[in-house]
PDB file of N, CA and C in Angstrom:
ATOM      1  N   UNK A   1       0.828  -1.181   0.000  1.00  0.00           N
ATOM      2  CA  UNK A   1       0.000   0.000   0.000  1.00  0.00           C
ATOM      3  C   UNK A   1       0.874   1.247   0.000  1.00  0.00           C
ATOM      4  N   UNK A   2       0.446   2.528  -0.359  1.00  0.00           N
ATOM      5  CA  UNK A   2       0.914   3.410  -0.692  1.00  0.00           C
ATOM      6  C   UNK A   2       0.827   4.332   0.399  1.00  0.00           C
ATOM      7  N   UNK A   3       2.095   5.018   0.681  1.00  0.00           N
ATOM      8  CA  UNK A   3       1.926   6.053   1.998  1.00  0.00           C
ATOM      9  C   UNK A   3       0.974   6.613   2.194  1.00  0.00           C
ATOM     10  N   UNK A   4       0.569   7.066   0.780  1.00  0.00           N
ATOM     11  CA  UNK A   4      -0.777   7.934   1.003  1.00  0.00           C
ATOM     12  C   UNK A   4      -2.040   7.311   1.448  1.00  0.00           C
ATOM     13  N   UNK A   5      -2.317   6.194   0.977  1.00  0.00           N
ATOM     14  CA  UNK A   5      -3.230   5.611   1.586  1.00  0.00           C
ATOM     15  C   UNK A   5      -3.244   5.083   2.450  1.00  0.00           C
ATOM     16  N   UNK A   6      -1.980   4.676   3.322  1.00  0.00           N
ATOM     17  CA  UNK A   6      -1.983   4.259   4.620  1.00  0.00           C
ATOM     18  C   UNK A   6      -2.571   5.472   6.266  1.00  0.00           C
ATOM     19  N   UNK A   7      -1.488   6.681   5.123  1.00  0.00           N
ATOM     20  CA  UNK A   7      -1.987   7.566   5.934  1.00  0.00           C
ATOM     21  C   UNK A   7      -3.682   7.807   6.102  1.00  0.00           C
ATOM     22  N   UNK A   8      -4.479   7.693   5.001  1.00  0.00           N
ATOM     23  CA  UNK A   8      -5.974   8.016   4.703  1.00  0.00           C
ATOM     24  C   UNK A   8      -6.742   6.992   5.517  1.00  0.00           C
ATOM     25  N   UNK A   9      -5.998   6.054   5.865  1.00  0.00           N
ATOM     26  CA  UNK A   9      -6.529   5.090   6.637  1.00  0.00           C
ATOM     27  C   UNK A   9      -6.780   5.135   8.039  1.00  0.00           C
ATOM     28  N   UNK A  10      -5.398   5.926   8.034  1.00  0.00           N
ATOM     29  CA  UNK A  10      -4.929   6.153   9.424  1.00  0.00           C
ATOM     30  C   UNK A  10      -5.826   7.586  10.160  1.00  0.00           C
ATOM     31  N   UNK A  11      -6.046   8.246   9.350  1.00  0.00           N
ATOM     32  CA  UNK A  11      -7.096   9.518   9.832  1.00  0.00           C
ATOM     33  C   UNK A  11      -8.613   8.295  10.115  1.00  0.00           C
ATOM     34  N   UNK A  12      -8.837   8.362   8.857  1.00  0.00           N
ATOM     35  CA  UNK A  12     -10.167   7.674   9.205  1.00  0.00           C
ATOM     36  C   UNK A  12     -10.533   6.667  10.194  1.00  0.00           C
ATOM     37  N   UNK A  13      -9.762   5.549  10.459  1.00  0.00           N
ATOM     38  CA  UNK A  13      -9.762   4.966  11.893  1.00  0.00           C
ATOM     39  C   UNK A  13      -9.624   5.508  13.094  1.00  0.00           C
ATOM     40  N   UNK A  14      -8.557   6.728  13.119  1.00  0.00           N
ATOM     41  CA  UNK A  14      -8.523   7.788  14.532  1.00  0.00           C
ATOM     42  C   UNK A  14     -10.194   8.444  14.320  1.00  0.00           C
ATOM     43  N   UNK A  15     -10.331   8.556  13.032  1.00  0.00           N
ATOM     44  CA  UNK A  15     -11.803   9.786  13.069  1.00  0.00           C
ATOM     45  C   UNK A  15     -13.162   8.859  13.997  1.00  0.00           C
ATOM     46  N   UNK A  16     -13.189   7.427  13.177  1.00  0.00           N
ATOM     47  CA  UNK A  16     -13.981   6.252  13.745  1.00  0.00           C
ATOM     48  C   UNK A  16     -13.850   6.043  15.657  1.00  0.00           C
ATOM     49  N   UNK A  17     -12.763   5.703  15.910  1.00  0.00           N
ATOM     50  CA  UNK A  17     -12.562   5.612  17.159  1.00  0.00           C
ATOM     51  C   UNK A  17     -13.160   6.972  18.226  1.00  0.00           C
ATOM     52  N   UNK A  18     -12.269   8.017  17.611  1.00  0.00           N
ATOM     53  CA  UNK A  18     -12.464   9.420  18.786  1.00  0.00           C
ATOM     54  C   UNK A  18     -13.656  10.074  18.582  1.00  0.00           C
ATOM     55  N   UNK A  19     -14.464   9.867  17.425  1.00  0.00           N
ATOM     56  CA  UNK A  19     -15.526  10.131  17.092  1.00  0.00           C
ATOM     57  C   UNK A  19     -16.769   9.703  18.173  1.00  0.00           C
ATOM     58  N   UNK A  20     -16.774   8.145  18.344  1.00  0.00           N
ATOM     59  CA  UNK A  20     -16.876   6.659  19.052  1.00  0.00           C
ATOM     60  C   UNK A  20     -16.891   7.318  20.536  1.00  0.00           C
ATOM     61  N   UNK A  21     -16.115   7.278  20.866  1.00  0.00           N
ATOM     62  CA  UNK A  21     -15.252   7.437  22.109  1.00  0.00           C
ATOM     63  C   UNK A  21     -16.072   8.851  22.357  1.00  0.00           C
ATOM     64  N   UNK A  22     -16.260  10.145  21.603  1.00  0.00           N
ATOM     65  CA  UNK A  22     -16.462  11.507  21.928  1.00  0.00           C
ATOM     66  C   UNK A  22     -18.401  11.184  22.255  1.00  0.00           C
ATOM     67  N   UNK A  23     -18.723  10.873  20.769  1.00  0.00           N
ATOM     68  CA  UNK A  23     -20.413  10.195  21.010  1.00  0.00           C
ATOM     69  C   UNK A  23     -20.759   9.607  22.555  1.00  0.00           C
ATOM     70  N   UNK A  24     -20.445   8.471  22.796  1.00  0.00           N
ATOM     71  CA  UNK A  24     -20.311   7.904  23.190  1.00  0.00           C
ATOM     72  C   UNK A  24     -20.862   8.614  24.698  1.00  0.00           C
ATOM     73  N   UNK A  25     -19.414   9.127  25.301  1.00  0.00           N
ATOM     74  CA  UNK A  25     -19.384  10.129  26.599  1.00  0.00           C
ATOM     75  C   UNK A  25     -20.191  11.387  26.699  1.00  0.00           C
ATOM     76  N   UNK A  26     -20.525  12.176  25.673  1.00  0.00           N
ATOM     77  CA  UNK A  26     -21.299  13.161  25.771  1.00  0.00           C
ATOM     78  C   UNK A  26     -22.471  13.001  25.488  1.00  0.00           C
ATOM     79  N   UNK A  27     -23.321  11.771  24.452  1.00  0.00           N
ATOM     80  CA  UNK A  27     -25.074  11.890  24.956  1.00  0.00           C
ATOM     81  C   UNK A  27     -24.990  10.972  26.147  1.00  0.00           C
ATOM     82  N   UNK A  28     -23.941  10.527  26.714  1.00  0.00           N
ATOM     83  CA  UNK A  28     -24.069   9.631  28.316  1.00  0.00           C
ATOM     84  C   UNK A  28     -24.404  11.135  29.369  1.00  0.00           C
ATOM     85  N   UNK A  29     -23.833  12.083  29.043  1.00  0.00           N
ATOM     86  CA  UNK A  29     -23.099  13.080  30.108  1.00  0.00           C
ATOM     87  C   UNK A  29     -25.012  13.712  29.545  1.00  0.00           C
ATOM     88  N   UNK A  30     -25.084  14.054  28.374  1.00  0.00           N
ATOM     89  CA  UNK A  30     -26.671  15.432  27.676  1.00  0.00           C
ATOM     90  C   UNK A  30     -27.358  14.127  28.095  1.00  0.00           C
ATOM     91  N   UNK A  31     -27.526  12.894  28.463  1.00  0.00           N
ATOM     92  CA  UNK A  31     -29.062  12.235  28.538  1.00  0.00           C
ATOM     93  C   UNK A  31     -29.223  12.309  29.897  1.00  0.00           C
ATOM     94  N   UNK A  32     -27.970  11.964  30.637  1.00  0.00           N
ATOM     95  CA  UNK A  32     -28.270  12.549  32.486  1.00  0.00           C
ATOM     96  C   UNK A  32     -28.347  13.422  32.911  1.00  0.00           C
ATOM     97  N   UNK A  33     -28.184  14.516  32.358  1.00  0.00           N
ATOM     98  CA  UNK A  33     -28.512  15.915  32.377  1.00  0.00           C
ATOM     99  C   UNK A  33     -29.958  15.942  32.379  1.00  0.00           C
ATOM    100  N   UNK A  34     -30.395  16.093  31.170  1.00  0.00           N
ATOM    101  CA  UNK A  34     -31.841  15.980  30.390  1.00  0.00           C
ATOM    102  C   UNK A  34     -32.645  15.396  31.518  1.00  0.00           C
ATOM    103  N   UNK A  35     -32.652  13.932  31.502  1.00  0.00           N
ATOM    104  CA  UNK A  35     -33.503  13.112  31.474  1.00  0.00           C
ATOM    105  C   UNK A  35     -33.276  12.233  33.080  1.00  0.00           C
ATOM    106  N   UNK A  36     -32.008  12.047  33.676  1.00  0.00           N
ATOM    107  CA  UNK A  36     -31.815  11.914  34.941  1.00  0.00           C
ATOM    108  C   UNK A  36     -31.719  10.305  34.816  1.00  0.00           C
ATOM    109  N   UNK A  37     -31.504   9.852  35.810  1.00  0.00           N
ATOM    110  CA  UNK A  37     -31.086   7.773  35.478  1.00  0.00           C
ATOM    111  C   UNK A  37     -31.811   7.375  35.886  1.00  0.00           C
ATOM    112  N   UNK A  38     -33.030   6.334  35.494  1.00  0.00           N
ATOM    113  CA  UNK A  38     -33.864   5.952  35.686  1.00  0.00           C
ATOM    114  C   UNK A  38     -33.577   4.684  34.730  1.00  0.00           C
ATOM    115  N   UNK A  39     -34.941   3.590  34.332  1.00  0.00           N
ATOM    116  CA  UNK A  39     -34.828   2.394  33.891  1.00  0.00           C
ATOM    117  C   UNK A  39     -34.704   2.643  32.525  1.00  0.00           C
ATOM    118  N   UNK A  40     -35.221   3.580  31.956  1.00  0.00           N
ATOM    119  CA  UNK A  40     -34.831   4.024  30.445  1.00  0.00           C
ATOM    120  C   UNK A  40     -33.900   4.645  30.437  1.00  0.00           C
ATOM    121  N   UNK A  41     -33.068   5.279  31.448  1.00  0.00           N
ATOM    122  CA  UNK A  41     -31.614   5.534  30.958  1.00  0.00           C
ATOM    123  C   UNK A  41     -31.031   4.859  29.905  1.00  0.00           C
ATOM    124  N   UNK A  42     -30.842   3.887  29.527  1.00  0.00           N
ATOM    125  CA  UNK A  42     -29.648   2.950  28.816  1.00  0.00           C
ATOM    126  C   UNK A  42     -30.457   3.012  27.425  1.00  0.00           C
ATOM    127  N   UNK A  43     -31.320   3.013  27.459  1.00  0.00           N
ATOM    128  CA  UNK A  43     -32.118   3.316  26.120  1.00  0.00           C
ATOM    129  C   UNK A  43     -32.323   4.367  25.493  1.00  0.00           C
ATOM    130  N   UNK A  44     -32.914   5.133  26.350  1.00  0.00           N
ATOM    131  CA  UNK A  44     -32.528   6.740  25.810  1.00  0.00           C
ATOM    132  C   UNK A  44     -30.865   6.901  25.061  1.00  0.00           C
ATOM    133  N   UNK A  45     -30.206   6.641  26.190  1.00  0.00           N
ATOM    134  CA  UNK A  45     -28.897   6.813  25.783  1.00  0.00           C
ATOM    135  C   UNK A  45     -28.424   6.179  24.556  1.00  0.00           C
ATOM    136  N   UNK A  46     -28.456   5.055  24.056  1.00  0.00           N
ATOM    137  CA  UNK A  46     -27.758   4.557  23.420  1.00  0.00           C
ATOM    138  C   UNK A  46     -28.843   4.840  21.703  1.00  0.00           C
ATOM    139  N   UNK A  47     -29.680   5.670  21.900  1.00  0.00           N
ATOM    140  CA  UNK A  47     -30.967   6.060  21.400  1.00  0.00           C
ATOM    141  C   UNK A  47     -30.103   7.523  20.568  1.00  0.00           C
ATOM    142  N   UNK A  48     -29.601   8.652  21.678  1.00  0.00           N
ATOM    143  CA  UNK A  48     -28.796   9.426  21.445  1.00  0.00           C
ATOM    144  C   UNK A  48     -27.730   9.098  20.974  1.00  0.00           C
ATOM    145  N   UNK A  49     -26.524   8.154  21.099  1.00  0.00           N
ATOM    146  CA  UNK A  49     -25.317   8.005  20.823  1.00  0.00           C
ATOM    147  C   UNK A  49     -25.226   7.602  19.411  1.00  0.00           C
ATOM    148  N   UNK A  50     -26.310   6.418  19.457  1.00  0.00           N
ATOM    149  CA  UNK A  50     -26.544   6.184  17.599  1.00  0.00           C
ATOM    150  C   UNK A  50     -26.699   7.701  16.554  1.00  0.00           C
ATOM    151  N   UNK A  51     -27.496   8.156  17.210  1.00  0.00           N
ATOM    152  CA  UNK A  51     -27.370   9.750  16.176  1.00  0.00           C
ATOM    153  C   UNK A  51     -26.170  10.771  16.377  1.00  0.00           C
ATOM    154  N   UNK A  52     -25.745  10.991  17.643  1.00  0.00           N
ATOM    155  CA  UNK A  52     -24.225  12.024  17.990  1.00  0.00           C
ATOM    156  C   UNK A  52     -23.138  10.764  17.091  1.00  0.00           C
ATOM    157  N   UNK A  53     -23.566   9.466  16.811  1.00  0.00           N
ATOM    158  CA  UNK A  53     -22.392   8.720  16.089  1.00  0.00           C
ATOM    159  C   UNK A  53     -22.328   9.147  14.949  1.00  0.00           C
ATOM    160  N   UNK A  54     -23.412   9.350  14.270  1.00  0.00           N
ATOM    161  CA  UNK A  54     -23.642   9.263  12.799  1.00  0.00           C
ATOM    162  C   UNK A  54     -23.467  10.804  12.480  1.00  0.00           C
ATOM    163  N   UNK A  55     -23.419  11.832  13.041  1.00  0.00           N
ATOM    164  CA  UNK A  55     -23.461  12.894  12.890  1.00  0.00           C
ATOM    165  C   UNK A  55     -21.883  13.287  12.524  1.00  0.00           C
ATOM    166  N   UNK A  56     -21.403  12.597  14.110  1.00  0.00           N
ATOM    167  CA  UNK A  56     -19.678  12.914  14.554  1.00  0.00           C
ATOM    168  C   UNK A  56     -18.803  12.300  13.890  1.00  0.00           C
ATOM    169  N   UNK A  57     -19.258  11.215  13.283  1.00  0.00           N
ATOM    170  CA  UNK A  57     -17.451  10.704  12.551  1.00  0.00           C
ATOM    171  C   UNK A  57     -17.422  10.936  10.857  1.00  0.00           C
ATOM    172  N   UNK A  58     -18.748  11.592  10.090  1.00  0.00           N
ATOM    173  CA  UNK A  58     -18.268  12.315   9.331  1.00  0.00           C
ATOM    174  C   UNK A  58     -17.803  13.825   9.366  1.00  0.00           C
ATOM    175  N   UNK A  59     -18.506  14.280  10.206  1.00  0.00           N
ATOM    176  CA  UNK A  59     -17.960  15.970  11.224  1.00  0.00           C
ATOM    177  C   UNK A  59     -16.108  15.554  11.226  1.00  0.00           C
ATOM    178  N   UNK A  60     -15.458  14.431  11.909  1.00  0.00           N
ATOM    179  CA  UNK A  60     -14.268  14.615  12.625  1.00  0.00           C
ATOM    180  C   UNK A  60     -13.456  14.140  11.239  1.00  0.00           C
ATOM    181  N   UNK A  61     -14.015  13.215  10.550  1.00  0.00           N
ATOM    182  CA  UNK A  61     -13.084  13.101   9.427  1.00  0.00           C
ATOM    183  C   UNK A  61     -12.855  14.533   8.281  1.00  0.00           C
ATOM    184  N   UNK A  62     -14.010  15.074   8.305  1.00  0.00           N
ATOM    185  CA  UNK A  62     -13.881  16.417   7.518  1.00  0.00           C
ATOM    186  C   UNK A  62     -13.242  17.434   8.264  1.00  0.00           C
ATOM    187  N   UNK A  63     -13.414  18.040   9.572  1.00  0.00           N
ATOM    188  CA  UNK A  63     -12.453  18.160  10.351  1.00  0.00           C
ATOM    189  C   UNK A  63     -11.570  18.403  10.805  1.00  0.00           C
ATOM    190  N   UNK A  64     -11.331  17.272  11.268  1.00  0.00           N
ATOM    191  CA  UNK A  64      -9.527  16.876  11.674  1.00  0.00           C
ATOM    192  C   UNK A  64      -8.648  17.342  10.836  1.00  0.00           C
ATOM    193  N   UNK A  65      -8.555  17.415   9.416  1.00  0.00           N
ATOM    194  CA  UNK A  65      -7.749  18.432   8.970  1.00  0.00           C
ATOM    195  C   UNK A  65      -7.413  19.930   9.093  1.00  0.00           C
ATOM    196  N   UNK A  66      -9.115  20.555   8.982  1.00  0.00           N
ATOM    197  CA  UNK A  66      -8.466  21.968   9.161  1.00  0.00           C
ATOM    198  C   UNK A  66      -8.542  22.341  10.979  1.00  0.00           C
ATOM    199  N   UNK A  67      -8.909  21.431  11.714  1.00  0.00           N
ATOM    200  CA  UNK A  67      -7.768  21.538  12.956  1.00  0.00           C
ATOM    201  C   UNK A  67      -6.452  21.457  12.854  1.00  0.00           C
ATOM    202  N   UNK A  68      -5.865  20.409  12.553  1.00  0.00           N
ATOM    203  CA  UNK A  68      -4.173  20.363  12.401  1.00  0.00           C
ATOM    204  C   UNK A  68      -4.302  21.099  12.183  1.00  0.00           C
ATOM    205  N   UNK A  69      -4.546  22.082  10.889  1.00  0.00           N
ATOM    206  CA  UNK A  69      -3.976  23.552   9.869  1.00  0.00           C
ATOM    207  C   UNK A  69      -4.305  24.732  11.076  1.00  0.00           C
ATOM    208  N   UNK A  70      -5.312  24.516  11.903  1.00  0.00           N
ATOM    209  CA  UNK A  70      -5.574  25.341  12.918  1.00  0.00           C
ATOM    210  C   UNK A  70      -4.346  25.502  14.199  1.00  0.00           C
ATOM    211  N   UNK A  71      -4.303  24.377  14.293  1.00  0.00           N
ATOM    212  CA  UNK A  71      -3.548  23.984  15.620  1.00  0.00           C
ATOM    213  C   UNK A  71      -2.146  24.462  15.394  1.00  0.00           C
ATOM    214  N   UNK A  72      -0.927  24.029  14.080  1.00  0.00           N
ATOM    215  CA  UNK A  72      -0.065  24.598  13.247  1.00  0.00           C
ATOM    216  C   UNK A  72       0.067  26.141  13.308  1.00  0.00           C
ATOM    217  N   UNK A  73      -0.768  26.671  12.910  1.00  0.00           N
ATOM    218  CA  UNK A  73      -1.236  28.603  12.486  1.00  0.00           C
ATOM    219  C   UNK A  73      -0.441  28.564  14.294  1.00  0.00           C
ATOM    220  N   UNK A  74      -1.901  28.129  14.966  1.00  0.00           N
ATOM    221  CA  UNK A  74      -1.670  28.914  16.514  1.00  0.00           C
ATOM    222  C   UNK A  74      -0.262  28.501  16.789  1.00  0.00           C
ATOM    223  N   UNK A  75      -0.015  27.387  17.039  1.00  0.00           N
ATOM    224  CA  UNK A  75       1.442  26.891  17.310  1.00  0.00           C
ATOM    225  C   UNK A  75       2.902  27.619  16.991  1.00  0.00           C
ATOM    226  N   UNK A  76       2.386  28.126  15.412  1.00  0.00           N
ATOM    227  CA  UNK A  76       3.556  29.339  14.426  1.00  0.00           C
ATOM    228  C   UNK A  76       3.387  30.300  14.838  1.00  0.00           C
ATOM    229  N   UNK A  77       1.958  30.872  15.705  1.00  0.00           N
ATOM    230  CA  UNK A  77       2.317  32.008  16.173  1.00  0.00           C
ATOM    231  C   UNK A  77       2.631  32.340  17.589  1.00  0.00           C
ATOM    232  N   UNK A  78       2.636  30.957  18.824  1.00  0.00           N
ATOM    233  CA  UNK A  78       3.153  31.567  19.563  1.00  0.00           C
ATOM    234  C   UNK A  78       4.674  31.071  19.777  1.00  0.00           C
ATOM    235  N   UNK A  79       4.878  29.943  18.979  1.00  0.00           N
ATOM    236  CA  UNK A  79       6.479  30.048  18.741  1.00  0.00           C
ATOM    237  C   UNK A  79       7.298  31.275  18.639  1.00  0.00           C
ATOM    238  N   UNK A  80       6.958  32.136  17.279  1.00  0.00           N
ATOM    239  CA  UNK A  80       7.249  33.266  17.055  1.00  0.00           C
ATOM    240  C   UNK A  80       6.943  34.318  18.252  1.00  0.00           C
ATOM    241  N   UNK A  81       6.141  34.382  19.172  1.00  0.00           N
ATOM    242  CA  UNK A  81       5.730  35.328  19.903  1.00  0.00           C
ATOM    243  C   UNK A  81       7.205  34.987  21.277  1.00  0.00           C
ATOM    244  N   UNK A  82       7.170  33.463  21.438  1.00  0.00           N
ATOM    245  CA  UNK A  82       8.002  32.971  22.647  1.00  0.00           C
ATOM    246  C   UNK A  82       9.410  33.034  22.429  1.00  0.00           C
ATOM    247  N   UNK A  83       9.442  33.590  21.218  1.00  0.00           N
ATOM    248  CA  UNK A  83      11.123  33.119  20.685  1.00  0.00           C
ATOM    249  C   UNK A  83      11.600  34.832  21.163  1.00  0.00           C
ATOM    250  N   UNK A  84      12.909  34.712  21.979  1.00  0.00           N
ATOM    251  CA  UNK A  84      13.329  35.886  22.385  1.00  0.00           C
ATOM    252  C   UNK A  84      13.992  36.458  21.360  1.00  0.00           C
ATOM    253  N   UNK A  85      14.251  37.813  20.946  1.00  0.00           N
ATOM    254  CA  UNK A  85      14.491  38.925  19.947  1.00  0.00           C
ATOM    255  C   UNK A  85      15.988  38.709  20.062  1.00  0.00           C
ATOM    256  N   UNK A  86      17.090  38.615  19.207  1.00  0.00           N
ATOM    257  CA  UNK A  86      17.694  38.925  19.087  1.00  0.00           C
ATOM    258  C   UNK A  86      18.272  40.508  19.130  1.00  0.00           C
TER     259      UNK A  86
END
């Protein structure tokens, strides 16, 4: 396989997972908020997570790039800001 596509692989499985992982914890965290723990907790919830899933891991794969490019910018500028003057 080709770097490039290893790499394309490699976003999209981080996007799948942290996507996963992000869903996951936050309609757990918005359904006990909302709705409080009771016997439909786990249903509700996993009711929510199916949709924050489907929403979030095409959101993080589109994304995750112009973060890096985000994260980079800020990074270049406080390098430059921290770097003492000659």
């Amino acid at each position: 396989m080709s770097r490039i596509k290893i790499s394309r692989i490699r976003q999209l499985v981080f996007g799948f997972y942290m996507s996963g992982i992000m869903s996951l914890l936050m309609s757990s965290v918005i359904t006990f908020i909302n709705t409080g723990l009771d016997s439909g907790f786990v249903y509700r919830w996993m009711a929510a997570f199916i949709v924050a899933w489907a929403v979030a891991f095409p959101l993080v794969t589109f994304i995750a790039p112009l973060a890096g490019k985000m994260t980079a910018f800020t990074m270049r500028r406080f390098e430059e800001k921290s770097t003492p003057a000659n």
